[in-house]
Protein backbone atom coordinates (compact mmCIF):
# COMPACT_ATOMS: atom_id res chain seq x y z
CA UNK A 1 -10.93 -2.94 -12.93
CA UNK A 2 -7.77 -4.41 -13.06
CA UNK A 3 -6.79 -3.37 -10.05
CA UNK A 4 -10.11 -4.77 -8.41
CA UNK A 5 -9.41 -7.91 -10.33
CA UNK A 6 -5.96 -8.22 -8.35
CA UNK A 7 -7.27 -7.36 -4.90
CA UNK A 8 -10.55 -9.77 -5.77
CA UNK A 9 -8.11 -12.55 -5.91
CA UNK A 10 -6.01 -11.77 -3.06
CA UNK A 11 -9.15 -11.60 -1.05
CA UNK A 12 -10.30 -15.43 -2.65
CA UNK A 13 -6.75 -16.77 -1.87
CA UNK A 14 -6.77 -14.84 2.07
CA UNK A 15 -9.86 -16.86 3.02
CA UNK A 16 -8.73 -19.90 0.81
CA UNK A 17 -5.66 -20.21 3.35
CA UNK A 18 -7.68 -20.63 6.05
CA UNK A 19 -10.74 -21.60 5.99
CA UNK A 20 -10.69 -24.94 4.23
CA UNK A 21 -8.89 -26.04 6.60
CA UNK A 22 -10.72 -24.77 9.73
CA UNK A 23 -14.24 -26.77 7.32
CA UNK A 24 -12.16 -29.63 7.37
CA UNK A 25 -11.37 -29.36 11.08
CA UNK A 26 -14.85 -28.75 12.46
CA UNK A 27 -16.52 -31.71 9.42
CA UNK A 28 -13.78 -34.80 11.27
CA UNK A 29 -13.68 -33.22 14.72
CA UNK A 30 -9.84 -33.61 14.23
CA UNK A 31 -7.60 -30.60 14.97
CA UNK A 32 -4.19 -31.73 13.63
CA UNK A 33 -2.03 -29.64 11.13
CA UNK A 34 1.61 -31.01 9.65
CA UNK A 35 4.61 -29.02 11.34
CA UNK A 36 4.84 -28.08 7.01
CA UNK A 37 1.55 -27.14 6.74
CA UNK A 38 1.28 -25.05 9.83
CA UNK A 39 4.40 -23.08 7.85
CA UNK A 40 2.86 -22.91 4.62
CA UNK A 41 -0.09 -21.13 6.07
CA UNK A 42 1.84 -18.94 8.16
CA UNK A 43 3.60 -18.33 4.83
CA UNK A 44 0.66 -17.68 2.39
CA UNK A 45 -1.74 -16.05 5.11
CA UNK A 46 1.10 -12.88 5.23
CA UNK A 47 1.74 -13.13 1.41
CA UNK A 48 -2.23 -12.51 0.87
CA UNK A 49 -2.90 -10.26 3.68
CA UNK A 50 0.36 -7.89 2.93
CA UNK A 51 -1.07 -8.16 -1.00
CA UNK A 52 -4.60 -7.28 0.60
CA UNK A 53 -3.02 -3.74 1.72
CA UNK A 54 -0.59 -2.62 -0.95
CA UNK A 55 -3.31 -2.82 -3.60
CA UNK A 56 -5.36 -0.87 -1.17
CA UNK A 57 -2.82 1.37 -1.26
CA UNK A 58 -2.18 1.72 -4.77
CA UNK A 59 -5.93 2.07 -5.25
CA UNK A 60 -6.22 5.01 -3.12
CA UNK A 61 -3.26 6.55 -5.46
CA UNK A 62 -5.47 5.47 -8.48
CA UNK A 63 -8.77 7.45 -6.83
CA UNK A 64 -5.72 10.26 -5.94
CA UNK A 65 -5.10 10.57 -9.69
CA UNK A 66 -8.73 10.10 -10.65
CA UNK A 67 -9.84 13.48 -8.14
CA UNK A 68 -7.21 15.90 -8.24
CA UNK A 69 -5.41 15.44 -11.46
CA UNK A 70 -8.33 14.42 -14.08
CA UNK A 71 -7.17 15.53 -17.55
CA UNK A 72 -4.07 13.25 -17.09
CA UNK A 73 -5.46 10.13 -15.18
CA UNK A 74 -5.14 8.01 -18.82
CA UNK A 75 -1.90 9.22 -19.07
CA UNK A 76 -0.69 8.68 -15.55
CA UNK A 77 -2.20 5.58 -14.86
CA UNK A 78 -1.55 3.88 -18.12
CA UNK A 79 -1.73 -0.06 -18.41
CA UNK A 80 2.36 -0.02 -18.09
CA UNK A 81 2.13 1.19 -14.54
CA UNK A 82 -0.88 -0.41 -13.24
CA UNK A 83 0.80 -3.92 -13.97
CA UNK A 84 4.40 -2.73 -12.16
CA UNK A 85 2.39 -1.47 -9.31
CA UNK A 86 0.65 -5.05 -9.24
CA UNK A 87 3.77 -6.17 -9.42
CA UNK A 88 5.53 -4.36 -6.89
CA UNK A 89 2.97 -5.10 -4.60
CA UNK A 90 2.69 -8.95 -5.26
CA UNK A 91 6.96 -8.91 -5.09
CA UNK A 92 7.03 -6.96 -1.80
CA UNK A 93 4.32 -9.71 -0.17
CA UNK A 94 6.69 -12.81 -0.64
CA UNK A 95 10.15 -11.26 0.28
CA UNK A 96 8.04 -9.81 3.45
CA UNK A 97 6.31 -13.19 3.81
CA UNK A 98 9.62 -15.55 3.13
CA UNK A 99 11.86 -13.01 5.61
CA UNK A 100 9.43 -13.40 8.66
CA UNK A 101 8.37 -17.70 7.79
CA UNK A 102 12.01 -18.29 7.33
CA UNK A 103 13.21 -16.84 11.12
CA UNK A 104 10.95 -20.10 12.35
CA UNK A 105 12.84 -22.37 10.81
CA UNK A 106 15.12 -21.27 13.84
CA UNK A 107 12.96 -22.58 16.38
CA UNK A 108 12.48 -25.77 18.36
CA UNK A 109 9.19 -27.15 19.23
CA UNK A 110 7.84 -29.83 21.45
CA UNK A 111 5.54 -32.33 20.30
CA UNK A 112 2.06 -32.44 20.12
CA UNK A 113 1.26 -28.12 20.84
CA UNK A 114 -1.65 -26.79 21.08
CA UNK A 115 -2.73 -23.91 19.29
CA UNK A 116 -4.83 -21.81 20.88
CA UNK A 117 -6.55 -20.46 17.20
CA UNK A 118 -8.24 -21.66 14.16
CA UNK A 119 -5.12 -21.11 11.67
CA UNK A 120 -1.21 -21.13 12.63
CA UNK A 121 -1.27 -17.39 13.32
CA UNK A 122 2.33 -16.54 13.46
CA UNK A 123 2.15 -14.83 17.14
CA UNK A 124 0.53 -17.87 18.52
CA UNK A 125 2.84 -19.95 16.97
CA UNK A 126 5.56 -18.06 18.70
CA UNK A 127 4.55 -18.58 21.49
CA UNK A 128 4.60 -22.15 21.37
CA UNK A 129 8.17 -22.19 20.43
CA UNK A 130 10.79 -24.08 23.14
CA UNK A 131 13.62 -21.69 21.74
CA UNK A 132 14.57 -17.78 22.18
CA UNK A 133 12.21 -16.47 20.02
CA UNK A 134 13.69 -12.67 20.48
CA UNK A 135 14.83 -12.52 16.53
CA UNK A 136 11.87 -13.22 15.34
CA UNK A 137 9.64 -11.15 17.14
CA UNK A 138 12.16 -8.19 16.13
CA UNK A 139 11.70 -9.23 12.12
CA UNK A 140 8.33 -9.37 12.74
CA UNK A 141 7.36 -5.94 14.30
CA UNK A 142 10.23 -4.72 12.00
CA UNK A 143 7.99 -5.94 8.59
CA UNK A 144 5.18 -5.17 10.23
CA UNK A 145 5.98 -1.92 10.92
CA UNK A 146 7.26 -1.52 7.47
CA UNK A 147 4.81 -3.25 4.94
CA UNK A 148 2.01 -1.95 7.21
CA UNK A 149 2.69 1.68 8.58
CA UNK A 150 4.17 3.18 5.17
CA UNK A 151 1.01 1.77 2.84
CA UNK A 152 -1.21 3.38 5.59
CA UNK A 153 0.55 6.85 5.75
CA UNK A 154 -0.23 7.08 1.70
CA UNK A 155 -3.53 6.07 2.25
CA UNK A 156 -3.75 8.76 4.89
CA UNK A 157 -1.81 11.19 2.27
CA UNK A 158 -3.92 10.21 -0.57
CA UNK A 159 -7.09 11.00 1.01
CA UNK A 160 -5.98 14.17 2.34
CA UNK A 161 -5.48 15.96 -1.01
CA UNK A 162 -8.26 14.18 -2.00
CA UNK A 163 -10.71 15.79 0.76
CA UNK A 164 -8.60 19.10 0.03
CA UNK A 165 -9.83 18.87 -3.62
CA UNK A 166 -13.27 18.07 -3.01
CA UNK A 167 -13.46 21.27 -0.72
CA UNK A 168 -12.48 23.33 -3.08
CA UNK A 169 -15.28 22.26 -5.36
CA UNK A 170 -18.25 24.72 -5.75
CA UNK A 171 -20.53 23.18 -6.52
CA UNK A 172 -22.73 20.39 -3.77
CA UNK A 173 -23.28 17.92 -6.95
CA UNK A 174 -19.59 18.23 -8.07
CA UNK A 175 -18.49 17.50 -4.23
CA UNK A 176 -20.74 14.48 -4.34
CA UNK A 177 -19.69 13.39 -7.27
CA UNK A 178 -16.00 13.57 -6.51
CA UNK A 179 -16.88 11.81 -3.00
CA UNK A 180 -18.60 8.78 -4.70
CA UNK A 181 -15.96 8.09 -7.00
CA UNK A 182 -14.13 7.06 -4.18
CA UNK A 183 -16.81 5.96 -1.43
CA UNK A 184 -16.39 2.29 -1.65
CA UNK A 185 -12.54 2.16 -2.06
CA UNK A 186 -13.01 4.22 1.85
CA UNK A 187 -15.36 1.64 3.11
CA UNK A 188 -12.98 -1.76 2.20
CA UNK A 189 -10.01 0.87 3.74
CA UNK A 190 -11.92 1.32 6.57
CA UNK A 191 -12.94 -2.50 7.04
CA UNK A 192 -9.55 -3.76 6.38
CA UNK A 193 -7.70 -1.53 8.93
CA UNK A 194 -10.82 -1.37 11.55
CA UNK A 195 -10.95 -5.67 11.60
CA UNK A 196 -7.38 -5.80 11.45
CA UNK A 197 -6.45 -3.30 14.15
CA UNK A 198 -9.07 -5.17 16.15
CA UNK A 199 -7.63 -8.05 16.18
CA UNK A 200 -4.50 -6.55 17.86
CA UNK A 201 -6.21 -4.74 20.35
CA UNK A 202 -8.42 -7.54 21.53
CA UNK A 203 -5.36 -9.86 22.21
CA UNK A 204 -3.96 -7.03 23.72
CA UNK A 205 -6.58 -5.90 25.82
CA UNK A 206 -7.61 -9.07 27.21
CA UNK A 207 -6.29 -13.04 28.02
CA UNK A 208 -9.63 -14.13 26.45
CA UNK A 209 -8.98 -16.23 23.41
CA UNK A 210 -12.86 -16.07 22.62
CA UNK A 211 -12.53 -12.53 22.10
CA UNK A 212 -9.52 -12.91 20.39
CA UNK A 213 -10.94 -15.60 17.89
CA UNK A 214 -14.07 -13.49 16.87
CA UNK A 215 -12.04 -10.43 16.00
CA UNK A 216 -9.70 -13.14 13.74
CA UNK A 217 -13.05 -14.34 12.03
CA UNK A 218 -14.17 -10.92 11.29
CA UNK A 219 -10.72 -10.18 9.53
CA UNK A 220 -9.99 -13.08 7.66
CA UNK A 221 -13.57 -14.06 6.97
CA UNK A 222 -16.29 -11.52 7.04
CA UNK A 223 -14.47 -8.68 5.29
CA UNK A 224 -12.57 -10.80 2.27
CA UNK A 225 -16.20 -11.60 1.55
CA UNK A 226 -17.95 -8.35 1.93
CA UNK A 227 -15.45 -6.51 -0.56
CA UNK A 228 -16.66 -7.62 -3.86
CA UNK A 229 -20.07 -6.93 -2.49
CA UNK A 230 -19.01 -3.64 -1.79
CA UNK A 231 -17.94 -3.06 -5.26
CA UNK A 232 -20.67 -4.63 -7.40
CA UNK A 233 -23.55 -3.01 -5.14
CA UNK A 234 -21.35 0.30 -6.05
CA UNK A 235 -20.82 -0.38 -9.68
């Protein structure tokens, strides 16, 4: 639970970065965001969204613990490491956050840009920029590659000895029982990275900003909101 509570208000602080702004937008009809502002949502949408997946992370080592070594959970997850592991994870956010909003401070821009999103998404933004925006794009698919590739591979790890427990379970109840434990953790795993990765591929896959936009609202929207739904249907 305290866990949950941490990743319950990275998830109300994601969608707070955005979509107040994006209300206020479509309520005046007026599109305008401060050269600041446009940075300080740049700089809290990665702090939340980075938060978003280390907790995931250390919450599939928490359901790791829970499966395969029972008899010690209390004693390995005690209340001392569950708060540095919050830590860690809120600590790691900023520095990634502040090392990748920093590297725009760099760049020139021209007056009067137009965004093609609903929220200074850093890419976009790049795009936009008058200078050589080479650096940057290196520290970004440098942190990216780092705060979101090694958080994935535990997850990946996690679950493997996890399944490889469960199989070796006897009994069909016990295997369910096992599985539930960590059924909804899966689900908000699976939302998170299927939204997310979405997002990339659509801008990849296509010049269509439409398609592009609707993959964005499913990430930083729809599934912020669906996981404490998730979670108290479970519970």
């Amino acid at each position: 639970y305290f866990l949950l509570s941490n990743l319950s208000f990275a998830d109300i602080c994601f969608a707070s970065t955005t979509i107040p702004k994006m209300l206020v937008n479509i309520q005046t009809q007026s599109k305008v965001i401060t050269y600041a502002g446009c940075l300080s949502q740049i700089f809290f949408f990665i702090v939340f969204g980075c938060l978003d997946n280390l907790l995931l992370t250390v919450m599939a080592y928490d359901r790791f613990v829970a499966i395969c070594h029972p008899l010690h959970y209390t004693v390995i997850m005690n209340p001392r490491l569950c708060g540095l592991l919050a830590l860690g994870s809120w600590c790691i956010s900023v520095m990634g956050s502040l090392l990748e909003t920093l590297t725009v401070l760099r760049l020139s821009f021209c007056t009067n840009r137009e965004i093609p999103h609903f929220f200074c998404d850093l890419p976009e933004v790049l795009k936009l920029s008058c200078s050589n925006t080479l650096v940057n794009n290196i520290v970004v698919y440098f942190t990216t590659s780092l705060l979101a590739m090694i958080p994935f591979n535990g997850i990946i790890f996690s679950y493997y000895q996890i399944v490889s427990s469960i199989l070796r379970i006897s009994s069909a109840g016990g295997k369910y029982k096992a599985f539930s434990t960590c059924g909804s953790h899966l689900l908000v795993v699976s939302l998170f990275y299927g939204t997310g990765l979405g997002v990339y591929l659509s801008s990849a896959a296509t010049s269509s900003s439409r398609t592009s936009l609707v993959a964005s609202v499913m990430y930083t929207v729809v599934t912020p909101m669906l996981n404490p739904l998730i979670y108290t249907l479970r519970n």
